[in-house]
PDB file of N, CA and C in Angstrom:
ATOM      1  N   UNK A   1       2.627 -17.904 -13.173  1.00  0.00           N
ATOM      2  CA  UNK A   1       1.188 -17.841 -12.994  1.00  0.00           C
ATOM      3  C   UNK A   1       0.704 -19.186 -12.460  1.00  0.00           C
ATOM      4  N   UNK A   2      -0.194 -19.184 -11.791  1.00  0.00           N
ATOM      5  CA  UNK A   2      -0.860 -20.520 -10.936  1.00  0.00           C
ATOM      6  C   UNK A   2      -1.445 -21.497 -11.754  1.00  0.00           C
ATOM      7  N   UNK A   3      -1.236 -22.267 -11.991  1.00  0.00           N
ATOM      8  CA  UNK A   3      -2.050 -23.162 -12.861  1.00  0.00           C
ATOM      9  C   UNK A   3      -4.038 -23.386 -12.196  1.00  0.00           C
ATOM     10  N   UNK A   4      -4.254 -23.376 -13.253  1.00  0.00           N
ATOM     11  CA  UNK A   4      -5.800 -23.377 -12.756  1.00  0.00           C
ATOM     12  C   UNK A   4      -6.442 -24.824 -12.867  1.00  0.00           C
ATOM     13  N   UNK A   5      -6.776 -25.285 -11.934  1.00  0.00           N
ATOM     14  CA  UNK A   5      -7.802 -26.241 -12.618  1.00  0.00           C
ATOM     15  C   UNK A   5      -9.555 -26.159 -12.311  1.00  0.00           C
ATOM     16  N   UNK A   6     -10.373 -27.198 -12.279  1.00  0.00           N
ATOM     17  CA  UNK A   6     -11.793 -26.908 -12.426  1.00  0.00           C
ATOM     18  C   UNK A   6     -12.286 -26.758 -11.062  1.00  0.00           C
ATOM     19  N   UNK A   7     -11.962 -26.921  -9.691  1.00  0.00           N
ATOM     20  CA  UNK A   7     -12.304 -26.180  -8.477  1.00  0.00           C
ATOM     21  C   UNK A   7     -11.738 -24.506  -8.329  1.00  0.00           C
ATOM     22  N   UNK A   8     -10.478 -24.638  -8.879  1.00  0.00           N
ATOM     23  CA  UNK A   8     -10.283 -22.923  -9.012  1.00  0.00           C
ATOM     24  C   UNK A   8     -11.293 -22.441  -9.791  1.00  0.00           C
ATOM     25  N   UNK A   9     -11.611 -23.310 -11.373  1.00  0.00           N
ATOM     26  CA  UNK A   9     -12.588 -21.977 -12.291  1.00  0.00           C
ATOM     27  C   UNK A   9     -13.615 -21.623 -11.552  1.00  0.00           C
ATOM     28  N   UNK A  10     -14.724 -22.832 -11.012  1.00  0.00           N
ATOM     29  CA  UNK A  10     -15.563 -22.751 -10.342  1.00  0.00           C
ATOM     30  C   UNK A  10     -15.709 -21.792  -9.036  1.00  0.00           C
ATOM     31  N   UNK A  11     -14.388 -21.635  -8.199  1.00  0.00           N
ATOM     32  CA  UNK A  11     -14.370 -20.662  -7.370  1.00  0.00           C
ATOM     33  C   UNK A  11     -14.463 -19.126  -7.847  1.00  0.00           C
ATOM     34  N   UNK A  12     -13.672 -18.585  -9.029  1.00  0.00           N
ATOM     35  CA  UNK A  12     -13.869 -17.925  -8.965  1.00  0.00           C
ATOM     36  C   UNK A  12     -14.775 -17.740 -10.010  1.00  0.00           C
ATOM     37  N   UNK A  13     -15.318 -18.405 -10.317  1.00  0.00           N
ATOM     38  CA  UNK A  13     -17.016 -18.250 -11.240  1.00  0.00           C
ATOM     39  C   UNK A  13     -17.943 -17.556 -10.604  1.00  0.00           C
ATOM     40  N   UNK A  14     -17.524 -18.425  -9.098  1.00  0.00           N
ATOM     41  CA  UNK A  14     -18.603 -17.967  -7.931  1.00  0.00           C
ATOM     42  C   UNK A  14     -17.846 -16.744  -7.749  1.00  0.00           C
ATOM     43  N   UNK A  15     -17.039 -16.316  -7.440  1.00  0.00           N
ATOM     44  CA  UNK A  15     -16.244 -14.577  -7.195  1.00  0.00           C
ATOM     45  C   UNK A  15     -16.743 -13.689  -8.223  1.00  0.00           C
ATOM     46  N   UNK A  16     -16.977 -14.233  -9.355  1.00  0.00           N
ATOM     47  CA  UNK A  16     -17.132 -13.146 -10.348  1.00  0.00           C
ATOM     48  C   UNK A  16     -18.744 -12.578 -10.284  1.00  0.00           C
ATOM     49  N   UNK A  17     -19.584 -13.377  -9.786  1.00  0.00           N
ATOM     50  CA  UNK A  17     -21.085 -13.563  -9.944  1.00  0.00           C
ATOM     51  C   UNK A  17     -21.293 -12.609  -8.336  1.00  0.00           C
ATOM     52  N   UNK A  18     -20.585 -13.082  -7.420  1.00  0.00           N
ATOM     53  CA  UNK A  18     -20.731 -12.192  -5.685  1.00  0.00           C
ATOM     54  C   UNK A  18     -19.141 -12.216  -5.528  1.00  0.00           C
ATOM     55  N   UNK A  19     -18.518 -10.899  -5.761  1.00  0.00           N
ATOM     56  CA  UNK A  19     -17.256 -10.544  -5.387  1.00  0.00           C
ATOM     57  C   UNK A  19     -17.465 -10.490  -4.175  1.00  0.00           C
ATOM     58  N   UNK A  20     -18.230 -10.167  -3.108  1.00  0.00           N
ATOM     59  CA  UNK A  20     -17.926  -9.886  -1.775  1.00  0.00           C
ATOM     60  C   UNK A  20     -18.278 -11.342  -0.828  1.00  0.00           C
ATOM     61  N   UNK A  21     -18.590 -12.272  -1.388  1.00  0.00           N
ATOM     62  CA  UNK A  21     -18.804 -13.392  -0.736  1.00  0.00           C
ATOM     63  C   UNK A  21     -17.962 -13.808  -0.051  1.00  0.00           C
ATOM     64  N   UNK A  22     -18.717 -14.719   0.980  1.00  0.00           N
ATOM     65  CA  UNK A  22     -17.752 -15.073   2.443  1.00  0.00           C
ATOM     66  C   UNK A  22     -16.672 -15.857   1.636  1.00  0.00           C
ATOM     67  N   UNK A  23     -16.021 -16.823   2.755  1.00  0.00           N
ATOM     68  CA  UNK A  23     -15.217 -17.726   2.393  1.00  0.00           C
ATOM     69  C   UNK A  23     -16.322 -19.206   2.734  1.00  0.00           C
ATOM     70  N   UNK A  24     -16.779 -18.956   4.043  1.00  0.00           N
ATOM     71  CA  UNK A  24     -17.916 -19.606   4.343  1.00  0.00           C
ATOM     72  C   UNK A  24     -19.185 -19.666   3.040  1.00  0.00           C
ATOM     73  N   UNK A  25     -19.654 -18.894   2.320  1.00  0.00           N
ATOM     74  CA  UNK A  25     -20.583 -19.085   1.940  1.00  0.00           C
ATOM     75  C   UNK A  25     -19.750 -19.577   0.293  1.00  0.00           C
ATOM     76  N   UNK A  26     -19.073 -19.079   0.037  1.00  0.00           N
ATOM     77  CA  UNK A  26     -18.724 -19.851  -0.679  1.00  0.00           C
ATOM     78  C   UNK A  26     -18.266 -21.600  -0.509  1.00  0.00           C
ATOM     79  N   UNK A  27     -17.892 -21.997   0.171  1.00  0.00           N
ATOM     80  CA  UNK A  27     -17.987 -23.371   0.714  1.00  0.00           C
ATOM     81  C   UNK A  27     -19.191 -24.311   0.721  1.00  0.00           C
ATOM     82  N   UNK A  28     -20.300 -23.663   0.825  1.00  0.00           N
ATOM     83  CA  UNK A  28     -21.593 -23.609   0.665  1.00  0.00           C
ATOM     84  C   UNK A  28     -21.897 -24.039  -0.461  1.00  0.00           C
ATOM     85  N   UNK A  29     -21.644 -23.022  -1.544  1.00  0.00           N
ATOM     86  CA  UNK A  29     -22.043 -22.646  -2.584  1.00  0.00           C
ATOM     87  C   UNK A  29     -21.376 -24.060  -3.375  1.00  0.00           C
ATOM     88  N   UNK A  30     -20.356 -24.218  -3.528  1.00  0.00           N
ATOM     89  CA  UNK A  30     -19.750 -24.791  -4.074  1.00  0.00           C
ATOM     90  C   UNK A  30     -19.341 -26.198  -3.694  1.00  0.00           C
ATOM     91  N   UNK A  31     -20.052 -26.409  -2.659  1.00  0.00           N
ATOM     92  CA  UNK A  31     -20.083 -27.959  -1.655  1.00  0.00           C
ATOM     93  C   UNK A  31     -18.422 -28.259  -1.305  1.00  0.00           C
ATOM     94  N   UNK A  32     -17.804 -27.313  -0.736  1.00  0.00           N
ATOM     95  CA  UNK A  32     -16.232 -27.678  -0.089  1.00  0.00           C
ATOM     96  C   UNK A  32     -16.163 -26.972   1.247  1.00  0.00           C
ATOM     97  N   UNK A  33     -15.120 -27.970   1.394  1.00  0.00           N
ATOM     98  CA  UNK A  33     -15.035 -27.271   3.052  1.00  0.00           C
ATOM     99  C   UNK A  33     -14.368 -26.235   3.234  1.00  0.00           C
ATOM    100  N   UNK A  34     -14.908 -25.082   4.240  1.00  0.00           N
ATOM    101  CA  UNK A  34     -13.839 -23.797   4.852  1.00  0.00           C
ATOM    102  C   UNK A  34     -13.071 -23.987   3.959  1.00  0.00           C
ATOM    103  N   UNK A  35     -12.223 -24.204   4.695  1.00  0.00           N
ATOM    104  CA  UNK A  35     -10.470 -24.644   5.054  1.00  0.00           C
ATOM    105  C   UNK A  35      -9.977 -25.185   3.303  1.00  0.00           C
ATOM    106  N   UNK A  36     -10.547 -25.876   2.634  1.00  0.00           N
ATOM    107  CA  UNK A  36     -10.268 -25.970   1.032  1.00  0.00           C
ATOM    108  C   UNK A  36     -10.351 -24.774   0.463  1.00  0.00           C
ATOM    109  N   UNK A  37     -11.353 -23.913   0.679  1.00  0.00           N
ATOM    110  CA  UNK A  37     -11.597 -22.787   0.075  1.00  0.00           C
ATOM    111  C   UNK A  37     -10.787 -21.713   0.484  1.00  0.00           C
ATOM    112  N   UNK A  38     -10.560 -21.500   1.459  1.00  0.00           N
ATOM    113  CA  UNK A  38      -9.422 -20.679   2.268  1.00  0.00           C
ATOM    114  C   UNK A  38      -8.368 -21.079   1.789  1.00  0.00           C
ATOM    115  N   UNK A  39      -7.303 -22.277   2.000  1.00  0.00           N
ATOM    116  CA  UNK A  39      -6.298 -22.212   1.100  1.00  0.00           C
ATOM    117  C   UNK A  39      -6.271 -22.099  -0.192  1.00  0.00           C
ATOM    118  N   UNK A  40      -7.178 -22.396  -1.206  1.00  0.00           N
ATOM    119  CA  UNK A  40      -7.317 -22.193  -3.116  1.00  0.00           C
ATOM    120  C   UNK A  40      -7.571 -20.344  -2.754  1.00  0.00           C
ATOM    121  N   UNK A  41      -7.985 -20.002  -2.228  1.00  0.00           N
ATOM    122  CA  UNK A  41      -8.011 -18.454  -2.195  1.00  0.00           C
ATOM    123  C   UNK A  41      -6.781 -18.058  -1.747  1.00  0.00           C
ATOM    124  N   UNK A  42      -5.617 -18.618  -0.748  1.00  0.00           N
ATOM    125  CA  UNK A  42      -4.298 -18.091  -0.394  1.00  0.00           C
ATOM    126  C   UNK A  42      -3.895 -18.039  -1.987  1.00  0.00           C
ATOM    127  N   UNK A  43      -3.634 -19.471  -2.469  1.00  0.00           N
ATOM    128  CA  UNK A  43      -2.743 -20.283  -3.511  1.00  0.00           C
ATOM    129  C   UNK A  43      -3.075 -19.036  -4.768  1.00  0.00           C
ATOM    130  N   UNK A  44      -4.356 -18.592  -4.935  1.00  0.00           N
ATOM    131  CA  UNK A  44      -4.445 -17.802  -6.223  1.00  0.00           C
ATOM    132  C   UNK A  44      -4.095 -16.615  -5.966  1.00  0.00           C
ATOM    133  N   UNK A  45      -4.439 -15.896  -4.815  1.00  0.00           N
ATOM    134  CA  UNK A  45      -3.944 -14.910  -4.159  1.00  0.00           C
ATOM    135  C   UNK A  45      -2.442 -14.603  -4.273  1.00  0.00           C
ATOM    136  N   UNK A  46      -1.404 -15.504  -3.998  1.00  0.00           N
ATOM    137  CA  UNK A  46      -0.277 -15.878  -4.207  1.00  0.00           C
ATOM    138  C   UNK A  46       0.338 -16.016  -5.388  1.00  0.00           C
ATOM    139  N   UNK A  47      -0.499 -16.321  -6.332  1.00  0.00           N
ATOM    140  CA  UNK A  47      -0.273 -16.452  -7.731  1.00  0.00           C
ATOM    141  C   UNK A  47      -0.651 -15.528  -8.703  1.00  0.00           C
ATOM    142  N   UNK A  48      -1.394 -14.700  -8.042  1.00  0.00           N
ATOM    143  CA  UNK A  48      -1.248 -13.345  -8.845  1.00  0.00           C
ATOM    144  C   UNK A  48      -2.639 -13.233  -9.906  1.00  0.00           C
ATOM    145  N   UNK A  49      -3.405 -14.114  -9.271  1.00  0.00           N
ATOM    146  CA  UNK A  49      -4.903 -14.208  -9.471  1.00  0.00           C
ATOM    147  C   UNK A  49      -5.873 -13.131  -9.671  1.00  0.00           C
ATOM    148  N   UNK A  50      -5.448 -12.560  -8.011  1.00  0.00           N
ATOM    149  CA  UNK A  50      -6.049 -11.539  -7.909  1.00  0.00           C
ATOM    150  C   UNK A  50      -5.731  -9.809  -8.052  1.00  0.00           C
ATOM    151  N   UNK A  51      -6.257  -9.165  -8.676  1.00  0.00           N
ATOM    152  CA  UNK A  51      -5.436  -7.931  -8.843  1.00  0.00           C
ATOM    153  C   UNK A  51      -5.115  -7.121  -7.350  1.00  0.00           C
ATOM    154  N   UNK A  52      -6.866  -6.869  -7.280  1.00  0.00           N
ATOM    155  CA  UNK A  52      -7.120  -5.679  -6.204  1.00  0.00           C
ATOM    156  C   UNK A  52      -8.101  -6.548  -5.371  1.00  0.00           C
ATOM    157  N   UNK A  53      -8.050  -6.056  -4.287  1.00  0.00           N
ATOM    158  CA  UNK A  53      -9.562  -6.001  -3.576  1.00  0.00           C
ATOM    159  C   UNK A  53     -10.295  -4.269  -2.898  1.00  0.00           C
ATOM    160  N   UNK A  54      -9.535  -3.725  -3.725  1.00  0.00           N
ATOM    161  CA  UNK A  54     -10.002  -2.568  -2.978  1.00  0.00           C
ATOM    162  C   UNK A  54     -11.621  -2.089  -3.707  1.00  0.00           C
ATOM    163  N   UNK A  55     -12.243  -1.584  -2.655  1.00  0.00           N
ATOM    164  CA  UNK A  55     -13.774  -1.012  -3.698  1.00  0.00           C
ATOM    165  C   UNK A  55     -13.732   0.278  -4.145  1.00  0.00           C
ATOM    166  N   UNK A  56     -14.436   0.599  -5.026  1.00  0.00           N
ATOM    167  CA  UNK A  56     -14.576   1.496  -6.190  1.00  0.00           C
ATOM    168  C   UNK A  56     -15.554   2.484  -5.241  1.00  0.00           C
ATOM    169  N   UNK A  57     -15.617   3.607  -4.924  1.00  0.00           N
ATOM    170  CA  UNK A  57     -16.259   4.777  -4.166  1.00  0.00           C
ATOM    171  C   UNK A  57     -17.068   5.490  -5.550  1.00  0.00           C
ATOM    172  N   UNK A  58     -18.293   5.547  -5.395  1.00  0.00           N
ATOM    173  CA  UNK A  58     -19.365   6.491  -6.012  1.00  0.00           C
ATOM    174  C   UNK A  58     -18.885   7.756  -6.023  1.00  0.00           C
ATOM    175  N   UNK A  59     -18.467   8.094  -6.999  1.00  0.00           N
ATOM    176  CA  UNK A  59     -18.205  10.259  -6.555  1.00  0.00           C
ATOM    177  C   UNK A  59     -19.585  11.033  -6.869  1.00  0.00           C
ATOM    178  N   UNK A  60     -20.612  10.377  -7.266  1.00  0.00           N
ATOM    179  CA  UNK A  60     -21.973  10.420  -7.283  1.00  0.00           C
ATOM    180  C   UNK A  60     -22.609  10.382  -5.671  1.00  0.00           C
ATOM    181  N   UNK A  61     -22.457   9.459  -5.507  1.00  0.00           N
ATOM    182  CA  UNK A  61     -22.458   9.225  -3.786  1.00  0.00           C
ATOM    183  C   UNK A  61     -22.429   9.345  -2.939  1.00  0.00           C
ATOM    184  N   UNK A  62     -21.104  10.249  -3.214  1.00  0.00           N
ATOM    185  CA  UNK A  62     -20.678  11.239  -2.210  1.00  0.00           C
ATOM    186  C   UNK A  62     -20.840  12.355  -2.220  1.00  0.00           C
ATOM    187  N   UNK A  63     -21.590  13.045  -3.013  1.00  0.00           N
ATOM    188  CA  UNK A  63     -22.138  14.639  -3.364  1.00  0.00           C
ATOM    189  C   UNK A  63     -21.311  15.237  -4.491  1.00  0.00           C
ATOM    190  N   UNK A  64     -20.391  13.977  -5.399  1.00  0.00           N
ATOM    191  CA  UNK A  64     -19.665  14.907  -6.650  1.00  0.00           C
ATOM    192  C   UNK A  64     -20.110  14.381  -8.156  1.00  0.00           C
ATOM    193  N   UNK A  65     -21.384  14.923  -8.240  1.00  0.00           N
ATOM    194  CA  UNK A  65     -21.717  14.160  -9.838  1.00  0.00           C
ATOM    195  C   UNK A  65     -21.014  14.106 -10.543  1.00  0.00           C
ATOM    196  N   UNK A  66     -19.703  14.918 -10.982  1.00  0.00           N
ATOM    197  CA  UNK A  66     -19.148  14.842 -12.101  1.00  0.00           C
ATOM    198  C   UNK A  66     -17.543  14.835 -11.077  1.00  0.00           C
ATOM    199  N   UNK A  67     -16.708  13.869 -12.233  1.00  0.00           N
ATOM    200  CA  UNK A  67     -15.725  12.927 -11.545  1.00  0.00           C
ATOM    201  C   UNK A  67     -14.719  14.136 -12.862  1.00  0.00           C
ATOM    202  N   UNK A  68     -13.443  13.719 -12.869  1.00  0.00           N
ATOM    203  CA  UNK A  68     -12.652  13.998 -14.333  1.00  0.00           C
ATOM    204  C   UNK A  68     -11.122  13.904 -13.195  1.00  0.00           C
ATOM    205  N   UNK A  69     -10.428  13.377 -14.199  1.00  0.00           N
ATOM    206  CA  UNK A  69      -8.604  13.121 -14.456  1.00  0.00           C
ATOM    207  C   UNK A  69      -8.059  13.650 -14.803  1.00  0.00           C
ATOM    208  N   UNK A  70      -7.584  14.583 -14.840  1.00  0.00           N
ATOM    209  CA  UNK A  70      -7.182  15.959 -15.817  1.00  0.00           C
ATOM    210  C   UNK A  70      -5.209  15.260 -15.749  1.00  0.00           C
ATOM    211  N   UNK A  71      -4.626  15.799 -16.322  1.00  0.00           N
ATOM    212  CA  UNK A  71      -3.098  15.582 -16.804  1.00  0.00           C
ATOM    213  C   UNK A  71      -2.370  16.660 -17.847  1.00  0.00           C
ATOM    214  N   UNK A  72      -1.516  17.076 -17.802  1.00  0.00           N
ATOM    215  CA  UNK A  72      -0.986  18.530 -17.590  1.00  0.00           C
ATOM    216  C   UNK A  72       0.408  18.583 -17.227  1.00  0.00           C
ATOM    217  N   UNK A  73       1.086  19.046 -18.654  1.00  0.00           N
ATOM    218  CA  UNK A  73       2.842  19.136 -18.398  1.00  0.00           C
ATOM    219  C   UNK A  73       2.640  20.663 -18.755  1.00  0.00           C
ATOM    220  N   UNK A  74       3.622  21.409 -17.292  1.00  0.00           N
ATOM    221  CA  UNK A  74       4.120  22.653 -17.172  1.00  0.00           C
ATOM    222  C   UNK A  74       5.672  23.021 -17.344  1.00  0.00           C
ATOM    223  N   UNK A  75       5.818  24.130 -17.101  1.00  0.00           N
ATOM    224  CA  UNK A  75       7.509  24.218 -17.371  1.00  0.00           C
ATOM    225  C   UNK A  75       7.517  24.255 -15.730  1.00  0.00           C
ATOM    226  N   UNK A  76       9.099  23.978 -15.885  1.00  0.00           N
ATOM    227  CA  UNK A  76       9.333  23.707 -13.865  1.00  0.00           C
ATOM    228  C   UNK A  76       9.248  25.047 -13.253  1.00  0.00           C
ATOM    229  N   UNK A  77       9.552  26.069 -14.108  1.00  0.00           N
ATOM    230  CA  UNK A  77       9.419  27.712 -13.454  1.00  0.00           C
ATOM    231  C   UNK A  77       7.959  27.996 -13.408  1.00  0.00           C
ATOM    232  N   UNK A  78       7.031  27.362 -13.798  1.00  0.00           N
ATOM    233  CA  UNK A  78       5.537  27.598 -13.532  1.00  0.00           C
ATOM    234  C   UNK A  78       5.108  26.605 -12.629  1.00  0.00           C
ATOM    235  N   UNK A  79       5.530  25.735 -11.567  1.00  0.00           N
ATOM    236  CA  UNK A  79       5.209  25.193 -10.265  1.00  0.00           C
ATOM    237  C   UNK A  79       4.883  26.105  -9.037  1.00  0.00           C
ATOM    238  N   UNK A  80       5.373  27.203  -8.454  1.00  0.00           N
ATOM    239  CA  UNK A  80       5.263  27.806  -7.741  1.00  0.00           C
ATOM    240  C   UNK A  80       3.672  27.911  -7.364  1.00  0.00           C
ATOM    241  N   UNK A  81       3.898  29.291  -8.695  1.00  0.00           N
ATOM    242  CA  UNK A  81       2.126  28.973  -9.219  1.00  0.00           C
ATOM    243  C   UNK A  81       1.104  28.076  -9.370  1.00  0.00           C
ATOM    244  N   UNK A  82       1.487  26.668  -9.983  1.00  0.00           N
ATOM    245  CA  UNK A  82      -0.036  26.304  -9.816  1.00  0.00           C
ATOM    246  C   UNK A  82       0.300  25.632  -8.630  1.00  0.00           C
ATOM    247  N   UNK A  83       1.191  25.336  -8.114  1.00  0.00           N
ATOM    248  CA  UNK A  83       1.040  24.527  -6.404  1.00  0.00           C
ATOM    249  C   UNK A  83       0.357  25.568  -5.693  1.00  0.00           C
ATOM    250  N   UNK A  84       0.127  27.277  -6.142  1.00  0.00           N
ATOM    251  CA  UNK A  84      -0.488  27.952  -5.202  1.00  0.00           C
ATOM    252  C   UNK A  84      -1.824  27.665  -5.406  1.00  0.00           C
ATOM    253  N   UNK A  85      -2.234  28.023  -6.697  1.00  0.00           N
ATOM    254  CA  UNK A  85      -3.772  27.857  -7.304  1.00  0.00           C
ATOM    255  C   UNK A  85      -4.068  26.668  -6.536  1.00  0.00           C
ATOM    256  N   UNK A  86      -3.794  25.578  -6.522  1.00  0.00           N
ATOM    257  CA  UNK A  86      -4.071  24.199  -6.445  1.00  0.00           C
ATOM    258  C   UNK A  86      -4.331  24.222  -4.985  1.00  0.00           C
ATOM    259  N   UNK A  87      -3.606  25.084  -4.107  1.00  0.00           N
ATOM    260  CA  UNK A  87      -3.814  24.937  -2.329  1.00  0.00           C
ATOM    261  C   UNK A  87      -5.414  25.575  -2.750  1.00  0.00           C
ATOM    262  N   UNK A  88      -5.656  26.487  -3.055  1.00  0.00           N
ATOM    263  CA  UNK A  88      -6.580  27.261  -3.514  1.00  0.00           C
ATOM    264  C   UNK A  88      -7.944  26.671  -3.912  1.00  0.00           C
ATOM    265  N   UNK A  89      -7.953  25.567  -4.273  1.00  0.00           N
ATOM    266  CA  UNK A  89      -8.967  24.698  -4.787  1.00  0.00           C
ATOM    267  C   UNK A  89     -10.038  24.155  -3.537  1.00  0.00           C
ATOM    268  N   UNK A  90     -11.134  24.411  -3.797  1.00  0.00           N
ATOM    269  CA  UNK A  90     -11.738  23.058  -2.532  1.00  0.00           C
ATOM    270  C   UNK A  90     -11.079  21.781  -2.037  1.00  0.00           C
ATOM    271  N   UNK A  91     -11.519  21.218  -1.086  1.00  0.00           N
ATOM    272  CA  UNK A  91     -11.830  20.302  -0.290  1.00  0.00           C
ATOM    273  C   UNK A  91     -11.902  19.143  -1.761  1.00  0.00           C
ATOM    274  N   UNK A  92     -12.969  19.584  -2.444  1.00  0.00           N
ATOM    275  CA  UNK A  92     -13.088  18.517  -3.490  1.00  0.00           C
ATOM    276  C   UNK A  92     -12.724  18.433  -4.535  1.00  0.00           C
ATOM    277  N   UNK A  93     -11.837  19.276  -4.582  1.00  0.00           N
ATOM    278  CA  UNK A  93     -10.498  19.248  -5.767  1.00  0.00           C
ATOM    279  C   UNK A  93      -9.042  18.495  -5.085  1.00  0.00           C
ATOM    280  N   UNK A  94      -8.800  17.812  -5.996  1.00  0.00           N
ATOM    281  CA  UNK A  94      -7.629  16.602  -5.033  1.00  0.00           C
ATOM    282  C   UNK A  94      -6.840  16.680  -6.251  1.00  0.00           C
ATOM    283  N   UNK A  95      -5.413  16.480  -5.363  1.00  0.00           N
ATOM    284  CA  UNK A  95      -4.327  16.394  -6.579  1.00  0.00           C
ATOM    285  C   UNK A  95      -4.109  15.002  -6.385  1.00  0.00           C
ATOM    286  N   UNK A  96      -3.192  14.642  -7.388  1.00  0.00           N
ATOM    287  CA  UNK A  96      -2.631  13.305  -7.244  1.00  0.00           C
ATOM    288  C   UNK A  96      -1.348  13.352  -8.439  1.00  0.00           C
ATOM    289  N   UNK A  97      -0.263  12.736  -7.931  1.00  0.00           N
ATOM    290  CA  UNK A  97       0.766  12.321  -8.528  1.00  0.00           C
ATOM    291  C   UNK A  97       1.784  13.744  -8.430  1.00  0.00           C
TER     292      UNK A  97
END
């Protein structure tokens, strides 16, 4: 794990407060240049800092108020079947795994 010190906390103090902030405006923010901030963002990046950057999609948002995970052990002679049901499902019924 990366060792942290007090320009990393501060960086990502500022990440936690505006996750989508520049690299530029953070530089700003935090009175450092680009190029400092750009590499401490490789270095933590690298170090396993960061999990994800991917964003989180509204299923509200998108016309599906109600979201759910469902999970479900069958016997292997009952696959046929629900792989049929399951083609069977809307557009907004999604399998996964």
């Amino acid at each position: 794990m990366t060792k942290l010190d007090a320009v990393d906390l501060d960086l990502l103090r500022a990440l936690s407060h505006d996750p989508r902030a520049t690299v530029v405006a953070l530089a700003e923010k935090l009175g450092l240049s680009r190029n400092t901030v750009q590499a401490r963002m490789s270095r933590l990046e690298k170090g396993g800092v960061f999990l994800s950057y991917e964003r989180t999609l509204s299923a509200e948002a998108l016309g599906f108020p109600i979201e759910a995970f469902l999970h479900g052990t069958v016997r292997q002679a009952e696959l046929p079947a629900i792989r049929e049901a399951l083609a069977r499902c809307p557009r907004s019924c999604r399998r996964t795994g």
